[in-house]
PDB file of N, CA and C in Angstrom:
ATOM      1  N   UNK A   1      68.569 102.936  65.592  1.00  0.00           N
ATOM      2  CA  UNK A   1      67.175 103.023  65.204  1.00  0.00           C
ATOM      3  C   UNK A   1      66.944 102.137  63.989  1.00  0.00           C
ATOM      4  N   UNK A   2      65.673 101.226  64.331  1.00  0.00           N
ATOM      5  CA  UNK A   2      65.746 100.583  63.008  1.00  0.00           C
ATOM      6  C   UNK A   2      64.489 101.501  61.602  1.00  0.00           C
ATOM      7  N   UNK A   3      65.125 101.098  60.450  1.00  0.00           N
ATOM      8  CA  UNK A   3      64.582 101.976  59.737  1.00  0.00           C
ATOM      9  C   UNK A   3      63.307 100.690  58.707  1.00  0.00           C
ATOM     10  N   UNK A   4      63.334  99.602  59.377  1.00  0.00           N
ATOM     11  CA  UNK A   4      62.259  98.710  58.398  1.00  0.00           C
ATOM     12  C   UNK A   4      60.787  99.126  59.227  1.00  0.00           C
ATOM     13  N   UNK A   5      59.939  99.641  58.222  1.00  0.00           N
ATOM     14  CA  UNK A   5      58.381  99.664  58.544  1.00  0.00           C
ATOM     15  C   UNK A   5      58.172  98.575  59.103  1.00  0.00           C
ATOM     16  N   UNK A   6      57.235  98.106  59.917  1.00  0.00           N
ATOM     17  CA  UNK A   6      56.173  97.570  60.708  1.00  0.00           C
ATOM     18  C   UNK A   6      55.410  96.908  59.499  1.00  0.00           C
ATOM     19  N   UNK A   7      55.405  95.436  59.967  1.00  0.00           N
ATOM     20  CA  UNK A   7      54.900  94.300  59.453  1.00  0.00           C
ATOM     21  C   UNK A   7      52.921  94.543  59.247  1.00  0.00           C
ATOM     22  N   UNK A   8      52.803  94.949  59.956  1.00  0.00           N
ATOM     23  CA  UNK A   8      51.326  95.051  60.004  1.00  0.00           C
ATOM     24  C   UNK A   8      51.171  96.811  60.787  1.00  0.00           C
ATOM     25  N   UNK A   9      50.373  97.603  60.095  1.00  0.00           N
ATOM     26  CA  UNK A   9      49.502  98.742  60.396  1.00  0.00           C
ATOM     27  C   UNK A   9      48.946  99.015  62.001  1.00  0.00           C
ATOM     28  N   UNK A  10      49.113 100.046  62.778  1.00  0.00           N
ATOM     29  CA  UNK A  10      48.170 100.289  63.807  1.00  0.00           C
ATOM     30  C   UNK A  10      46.955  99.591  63.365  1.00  0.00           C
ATOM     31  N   UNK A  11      46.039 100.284  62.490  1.00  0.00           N
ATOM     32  CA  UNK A  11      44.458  99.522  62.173  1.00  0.00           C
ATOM     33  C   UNK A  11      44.620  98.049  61.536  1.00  0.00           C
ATOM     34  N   UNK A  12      45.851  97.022  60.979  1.00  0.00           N
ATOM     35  CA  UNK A  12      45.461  96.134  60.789  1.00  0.00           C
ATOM     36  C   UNK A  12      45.569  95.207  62.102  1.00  0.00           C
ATOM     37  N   UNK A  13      46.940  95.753  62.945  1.00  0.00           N
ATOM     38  CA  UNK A  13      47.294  95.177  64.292  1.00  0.00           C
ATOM     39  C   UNK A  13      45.613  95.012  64.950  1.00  0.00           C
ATOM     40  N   UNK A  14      45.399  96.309  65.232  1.00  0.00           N
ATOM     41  CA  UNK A  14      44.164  96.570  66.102  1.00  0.00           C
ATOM     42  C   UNK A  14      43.110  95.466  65.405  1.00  0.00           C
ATOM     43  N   UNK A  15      42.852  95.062  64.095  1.00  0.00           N
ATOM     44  CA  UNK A  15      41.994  94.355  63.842  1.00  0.00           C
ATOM     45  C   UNK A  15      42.489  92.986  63.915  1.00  0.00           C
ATOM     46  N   UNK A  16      43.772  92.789  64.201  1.00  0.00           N
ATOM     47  CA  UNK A  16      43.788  90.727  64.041  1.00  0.00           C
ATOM     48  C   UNK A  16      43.564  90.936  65.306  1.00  0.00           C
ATOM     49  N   UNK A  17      43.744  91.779  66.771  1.00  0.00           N
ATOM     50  CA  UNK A  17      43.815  91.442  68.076  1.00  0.00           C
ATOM     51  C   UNK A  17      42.134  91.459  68.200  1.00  0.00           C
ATOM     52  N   UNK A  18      41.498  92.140  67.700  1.00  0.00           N
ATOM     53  CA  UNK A  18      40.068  92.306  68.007  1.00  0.00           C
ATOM     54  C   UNK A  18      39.657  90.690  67.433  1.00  0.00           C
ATOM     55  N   UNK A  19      39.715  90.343  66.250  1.00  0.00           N
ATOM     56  CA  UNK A  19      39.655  88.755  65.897  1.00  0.00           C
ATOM     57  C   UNK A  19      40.087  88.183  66.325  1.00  0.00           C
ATOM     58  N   UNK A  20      40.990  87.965  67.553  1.00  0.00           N
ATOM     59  CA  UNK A  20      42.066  86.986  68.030  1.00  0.00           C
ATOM     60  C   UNK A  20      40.904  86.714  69.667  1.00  0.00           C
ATOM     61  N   UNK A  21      40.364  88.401  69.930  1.00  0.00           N
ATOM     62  CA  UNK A  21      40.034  88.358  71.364  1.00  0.00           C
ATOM     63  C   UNK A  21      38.044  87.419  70.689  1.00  0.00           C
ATOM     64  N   UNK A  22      37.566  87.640  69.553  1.00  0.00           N
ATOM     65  CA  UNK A  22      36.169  87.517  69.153  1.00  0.00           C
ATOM     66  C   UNK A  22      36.349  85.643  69.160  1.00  0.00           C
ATOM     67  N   UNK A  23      37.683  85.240  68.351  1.00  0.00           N
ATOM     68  CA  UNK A  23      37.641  84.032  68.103  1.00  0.00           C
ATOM     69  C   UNK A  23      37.323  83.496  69.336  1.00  0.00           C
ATOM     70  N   UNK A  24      38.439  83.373  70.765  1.00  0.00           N
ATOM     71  CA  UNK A  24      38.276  82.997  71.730  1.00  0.00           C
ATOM     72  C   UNK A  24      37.004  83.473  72.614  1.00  0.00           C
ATOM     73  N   UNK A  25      36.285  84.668  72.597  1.00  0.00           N
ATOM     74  CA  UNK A  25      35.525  84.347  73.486  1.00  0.00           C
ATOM     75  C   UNK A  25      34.113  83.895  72.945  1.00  0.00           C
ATOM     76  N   UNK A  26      34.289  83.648  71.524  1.00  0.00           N
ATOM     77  CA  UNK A  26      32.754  82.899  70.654  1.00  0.00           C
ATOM     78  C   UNK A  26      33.502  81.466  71.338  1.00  0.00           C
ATOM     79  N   UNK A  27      34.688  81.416  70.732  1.00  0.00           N
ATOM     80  CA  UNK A  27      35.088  79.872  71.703  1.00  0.00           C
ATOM     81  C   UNK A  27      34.654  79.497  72.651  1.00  0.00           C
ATOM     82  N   UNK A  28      34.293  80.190  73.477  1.00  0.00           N
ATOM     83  CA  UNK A  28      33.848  80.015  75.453  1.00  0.00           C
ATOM     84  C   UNK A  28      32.484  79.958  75.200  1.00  0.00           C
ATOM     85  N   UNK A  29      31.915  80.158  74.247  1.00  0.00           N
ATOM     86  CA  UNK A  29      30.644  80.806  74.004  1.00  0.00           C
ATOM     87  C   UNK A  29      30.426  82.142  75.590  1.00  0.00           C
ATOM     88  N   UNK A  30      31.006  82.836  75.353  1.00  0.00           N
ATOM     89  CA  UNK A  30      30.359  84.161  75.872  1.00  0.00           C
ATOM     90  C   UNK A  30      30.493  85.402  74.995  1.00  0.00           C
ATOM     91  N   UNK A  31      29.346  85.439  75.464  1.00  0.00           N
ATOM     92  CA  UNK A  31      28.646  87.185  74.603  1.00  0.00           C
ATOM     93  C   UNK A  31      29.680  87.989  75.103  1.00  0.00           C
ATOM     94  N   UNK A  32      29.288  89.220  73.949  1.00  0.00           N
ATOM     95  CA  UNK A  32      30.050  90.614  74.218  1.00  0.00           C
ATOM     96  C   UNK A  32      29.780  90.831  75.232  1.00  0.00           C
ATOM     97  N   UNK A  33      28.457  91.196  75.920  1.00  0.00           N
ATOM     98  CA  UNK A  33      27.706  91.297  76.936  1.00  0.00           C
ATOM     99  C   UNK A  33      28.307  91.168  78.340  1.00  0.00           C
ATOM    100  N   UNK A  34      28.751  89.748  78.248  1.00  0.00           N
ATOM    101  CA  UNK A  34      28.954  88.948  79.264  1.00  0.00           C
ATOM    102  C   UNK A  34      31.402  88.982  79.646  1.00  0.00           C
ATOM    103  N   UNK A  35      31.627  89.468  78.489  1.00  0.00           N
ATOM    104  CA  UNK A  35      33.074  90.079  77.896  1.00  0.00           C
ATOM    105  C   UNK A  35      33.262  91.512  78.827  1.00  0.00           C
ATOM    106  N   UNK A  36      32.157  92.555  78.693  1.00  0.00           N
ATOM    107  CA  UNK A  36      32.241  93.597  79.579  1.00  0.00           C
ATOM    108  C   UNK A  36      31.628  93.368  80.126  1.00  0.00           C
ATOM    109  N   UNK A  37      30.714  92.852  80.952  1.00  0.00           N
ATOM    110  CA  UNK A  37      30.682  92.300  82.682  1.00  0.00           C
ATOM    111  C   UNK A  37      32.146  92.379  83.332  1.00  0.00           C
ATOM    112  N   UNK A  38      32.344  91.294  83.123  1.00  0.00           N
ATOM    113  CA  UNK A  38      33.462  91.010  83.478  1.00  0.00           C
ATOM    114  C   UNK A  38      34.781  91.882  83.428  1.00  0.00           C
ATOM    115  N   UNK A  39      35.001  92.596  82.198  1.00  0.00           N
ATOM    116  CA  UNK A  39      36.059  93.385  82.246  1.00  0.00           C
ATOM    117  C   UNK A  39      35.699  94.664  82.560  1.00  0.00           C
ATOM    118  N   UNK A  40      34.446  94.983  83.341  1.00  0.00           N
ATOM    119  CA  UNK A  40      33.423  95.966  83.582  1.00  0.00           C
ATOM    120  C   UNK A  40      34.048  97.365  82.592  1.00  0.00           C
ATOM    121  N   UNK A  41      33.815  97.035  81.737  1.00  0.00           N
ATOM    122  CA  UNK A  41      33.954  97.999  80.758  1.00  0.00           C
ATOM    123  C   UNK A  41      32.465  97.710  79.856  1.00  0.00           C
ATOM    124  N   UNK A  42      32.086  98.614  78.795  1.00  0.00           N
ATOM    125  CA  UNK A  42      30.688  99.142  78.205  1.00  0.00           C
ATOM    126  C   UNK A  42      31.129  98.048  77.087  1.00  0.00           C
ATOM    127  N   UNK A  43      29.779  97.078  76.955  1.00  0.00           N
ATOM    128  CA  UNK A  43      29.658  96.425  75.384  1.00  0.00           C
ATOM    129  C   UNK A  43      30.174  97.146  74.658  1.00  0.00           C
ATOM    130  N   UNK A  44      30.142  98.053  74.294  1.00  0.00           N
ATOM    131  CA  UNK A  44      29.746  99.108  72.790  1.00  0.00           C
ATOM    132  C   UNK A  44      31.576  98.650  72.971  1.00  0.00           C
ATOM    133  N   UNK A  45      32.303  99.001  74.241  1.00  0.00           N
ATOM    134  CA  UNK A  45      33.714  99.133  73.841  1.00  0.00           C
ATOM    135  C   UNK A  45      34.081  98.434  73.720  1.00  0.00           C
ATOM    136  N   UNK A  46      33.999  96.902  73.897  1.00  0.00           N
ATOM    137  CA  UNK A  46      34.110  95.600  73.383  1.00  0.00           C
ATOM    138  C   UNK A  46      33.858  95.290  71.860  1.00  0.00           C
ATOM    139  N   UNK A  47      32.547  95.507  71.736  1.00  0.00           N
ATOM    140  CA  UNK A  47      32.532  95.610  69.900  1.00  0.00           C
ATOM    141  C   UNK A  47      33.310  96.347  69.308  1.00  0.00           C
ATOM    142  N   UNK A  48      33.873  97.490  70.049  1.00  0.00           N
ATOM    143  CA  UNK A  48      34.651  98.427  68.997  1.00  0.00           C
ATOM    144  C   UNK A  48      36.028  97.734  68.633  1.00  0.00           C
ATOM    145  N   UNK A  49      36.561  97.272  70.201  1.00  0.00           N
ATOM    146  CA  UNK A  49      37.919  96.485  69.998  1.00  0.00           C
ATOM    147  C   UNK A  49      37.990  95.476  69.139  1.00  0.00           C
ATOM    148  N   UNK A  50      36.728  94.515  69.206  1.00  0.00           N
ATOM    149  CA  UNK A  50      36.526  93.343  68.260  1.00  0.00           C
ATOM    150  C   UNK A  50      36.546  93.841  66.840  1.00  0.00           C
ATOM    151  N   UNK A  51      36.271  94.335  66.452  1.00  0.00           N
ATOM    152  CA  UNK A  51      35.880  94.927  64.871  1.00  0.00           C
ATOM    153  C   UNK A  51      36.847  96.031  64.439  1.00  0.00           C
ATOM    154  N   UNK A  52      38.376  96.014  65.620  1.00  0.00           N
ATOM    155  CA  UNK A  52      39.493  96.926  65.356  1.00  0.00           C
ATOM    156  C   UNK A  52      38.911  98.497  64.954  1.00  0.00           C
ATOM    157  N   UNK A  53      38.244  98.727  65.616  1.00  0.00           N
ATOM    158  CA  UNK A  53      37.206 100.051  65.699  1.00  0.00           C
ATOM    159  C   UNK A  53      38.526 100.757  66.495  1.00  0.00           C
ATOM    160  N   UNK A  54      38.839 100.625  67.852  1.00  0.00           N
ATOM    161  CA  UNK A  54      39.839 101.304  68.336  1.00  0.00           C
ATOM    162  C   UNK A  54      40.952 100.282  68.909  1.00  0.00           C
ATOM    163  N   UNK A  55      42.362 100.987  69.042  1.00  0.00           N
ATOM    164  CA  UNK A  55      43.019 100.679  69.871  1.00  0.00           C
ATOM    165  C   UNK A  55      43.066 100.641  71.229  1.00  0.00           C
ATOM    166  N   UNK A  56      43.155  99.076  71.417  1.00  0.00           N
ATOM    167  CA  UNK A  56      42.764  98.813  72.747  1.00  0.00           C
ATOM    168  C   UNK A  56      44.607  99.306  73.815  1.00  0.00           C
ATOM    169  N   UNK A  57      44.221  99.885  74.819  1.00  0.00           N
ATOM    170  CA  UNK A  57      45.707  99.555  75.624  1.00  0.00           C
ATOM    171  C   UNK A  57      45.894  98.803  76.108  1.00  0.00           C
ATOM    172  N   UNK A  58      47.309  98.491  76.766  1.00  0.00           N
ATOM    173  CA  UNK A  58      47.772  97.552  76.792  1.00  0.00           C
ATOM    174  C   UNK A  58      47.222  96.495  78.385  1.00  0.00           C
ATOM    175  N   UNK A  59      46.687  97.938  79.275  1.00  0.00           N
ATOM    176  CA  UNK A  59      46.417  97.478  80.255  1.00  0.00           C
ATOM    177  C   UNK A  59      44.558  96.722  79.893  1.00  0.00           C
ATOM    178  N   UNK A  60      43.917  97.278  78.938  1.00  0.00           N
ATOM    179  CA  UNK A  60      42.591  96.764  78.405  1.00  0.00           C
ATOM    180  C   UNK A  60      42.557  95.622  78.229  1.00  0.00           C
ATOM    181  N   UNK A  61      43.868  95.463  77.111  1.00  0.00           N
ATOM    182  CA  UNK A  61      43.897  93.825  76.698  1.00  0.00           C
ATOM    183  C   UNK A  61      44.589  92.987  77.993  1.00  0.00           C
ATOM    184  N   UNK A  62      45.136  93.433  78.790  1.00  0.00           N
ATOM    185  CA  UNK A  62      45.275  92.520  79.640  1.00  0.00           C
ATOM    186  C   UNK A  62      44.290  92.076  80.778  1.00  0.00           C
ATOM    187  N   UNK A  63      43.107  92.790  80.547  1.00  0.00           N
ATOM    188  CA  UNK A  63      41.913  92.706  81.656  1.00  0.00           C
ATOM    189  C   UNK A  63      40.978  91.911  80.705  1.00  0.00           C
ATOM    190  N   UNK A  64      40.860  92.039  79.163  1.00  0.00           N
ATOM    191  CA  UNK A  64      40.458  91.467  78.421  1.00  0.00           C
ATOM    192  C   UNK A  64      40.794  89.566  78.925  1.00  0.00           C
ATOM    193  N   UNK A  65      41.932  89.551  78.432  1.00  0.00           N
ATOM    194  CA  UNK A  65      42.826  88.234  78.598  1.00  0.00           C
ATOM    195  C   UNK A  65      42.617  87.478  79.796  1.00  0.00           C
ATOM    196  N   UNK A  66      42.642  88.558  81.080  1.00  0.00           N
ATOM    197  CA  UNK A  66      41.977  87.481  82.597  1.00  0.00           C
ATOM    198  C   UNK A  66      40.823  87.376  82.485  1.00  0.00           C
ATOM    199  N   UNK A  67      39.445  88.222  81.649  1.00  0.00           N
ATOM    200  CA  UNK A  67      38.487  87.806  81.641  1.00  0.00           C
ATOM    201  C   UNK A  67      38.230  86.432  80.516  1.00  0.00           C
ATOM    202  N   UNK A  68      39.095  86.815  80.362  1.00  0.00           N
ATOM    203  CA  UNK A  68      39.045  85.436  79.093  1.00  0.00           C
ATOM    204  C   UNK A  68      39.427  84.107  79.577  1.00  0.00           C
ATOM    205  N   UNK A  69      40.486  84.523  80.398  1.00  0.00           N
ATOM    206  CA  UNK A  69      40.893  83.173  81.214  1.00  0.00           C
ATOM    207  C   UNK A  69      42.156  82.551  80.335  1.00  0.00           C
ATOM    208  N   UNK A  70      42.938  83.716  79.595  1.00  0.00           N
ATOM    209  CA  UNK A  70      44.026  82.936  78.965  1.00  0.00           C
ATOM    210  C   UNK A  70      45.012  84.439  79.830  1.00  0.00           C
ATOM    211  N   UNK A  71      46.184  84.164  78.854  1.00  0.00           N
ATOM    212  CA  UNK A  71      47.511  85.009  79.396  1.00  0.00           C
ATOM    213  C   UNK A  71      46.985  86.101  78.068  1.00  0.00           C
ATOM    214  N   UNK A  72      48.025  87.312  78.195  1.00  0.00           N
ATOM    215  CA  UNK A  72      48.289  88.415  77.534  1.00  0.00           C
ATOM    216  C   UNK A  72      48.673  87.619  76.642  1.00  0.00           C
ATOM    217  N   UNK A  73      50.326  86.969  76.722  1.00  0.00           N
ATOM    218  CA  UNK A  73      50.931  86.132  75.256  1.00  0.00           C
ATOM    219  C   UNK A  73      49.840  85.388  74.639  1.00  0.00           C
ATOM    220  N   UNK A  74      49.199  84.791  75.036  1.00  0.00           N
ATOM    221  CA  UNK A  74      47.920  83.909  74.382  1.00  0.00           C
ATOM    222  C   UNK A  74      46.884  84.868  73.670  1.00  0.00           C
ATOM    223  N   UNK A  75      46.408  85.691  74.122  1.00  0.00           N
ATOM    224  CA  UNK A  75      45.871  86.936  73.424  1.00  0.00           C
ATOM    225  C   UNK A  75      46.164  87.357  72.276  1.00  0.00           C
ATOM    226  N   UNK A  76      47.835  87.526  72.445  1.00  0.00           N
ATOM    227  CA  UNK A  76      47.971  88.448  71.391  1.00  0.00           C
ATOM    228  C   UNK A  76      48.870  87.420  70.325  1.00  0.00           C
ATOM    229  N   UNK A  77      48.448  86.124  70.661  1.00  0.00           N
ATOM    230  CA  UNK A  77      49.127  85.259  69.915  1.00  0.00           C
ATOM    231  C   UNK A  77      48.214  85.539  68.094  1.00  0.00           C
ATOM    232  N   UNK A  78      48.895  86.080  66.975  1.00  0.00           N
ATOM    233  CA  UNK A  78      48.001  86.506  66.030  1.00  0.00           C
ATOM    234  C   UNK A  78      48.010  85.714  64.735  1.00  0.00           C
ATOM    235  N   UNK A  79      49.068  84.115  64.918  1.00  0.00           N
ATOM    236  CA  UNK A  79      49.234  83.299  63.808  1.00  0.00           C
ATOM    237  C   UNK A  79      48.519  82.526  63.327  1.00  0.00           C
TER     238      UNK A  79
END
């Protein structure tokens, strides 16, 4: 078992992935709106992920990521 804490926080994780998913899809220029269309999930839960409001799972961000049109690794790329 390793005993070193975690580089980054549940809530800070949750907030670079929500900035990581906002950067790229202002990149595409598509709206939140148009983010849950597609990942037919509710705006509201899109803004929440973006603004690290909640933890997204793992299967979210990966429906996130095909609506985005990149990979999961590209997603959660956070450098």
């Amino acid at each position: 078992m390793n005993d070193k804490q975690p580089e980054l926080s549940k809530q800070e994780l949750s907030q670079k992935v929500g900035e990581r998913i906002k950067s790229i899809r202002s990149g595409l220029g598509i709206s939140q709106a148009e983010l849950a269309r597609r990942c037919n999930k509710d705006s509201q839960h899109i803004e929440l992920i973006e603004n690290g409001k909640v933890t997204a799972t793992i299967y979210t961000l990966y429906i996130v990521a095909r609506a985005l049109g990149v990979t999961l690794d590209e997603l959660l790329k956070l450098d």
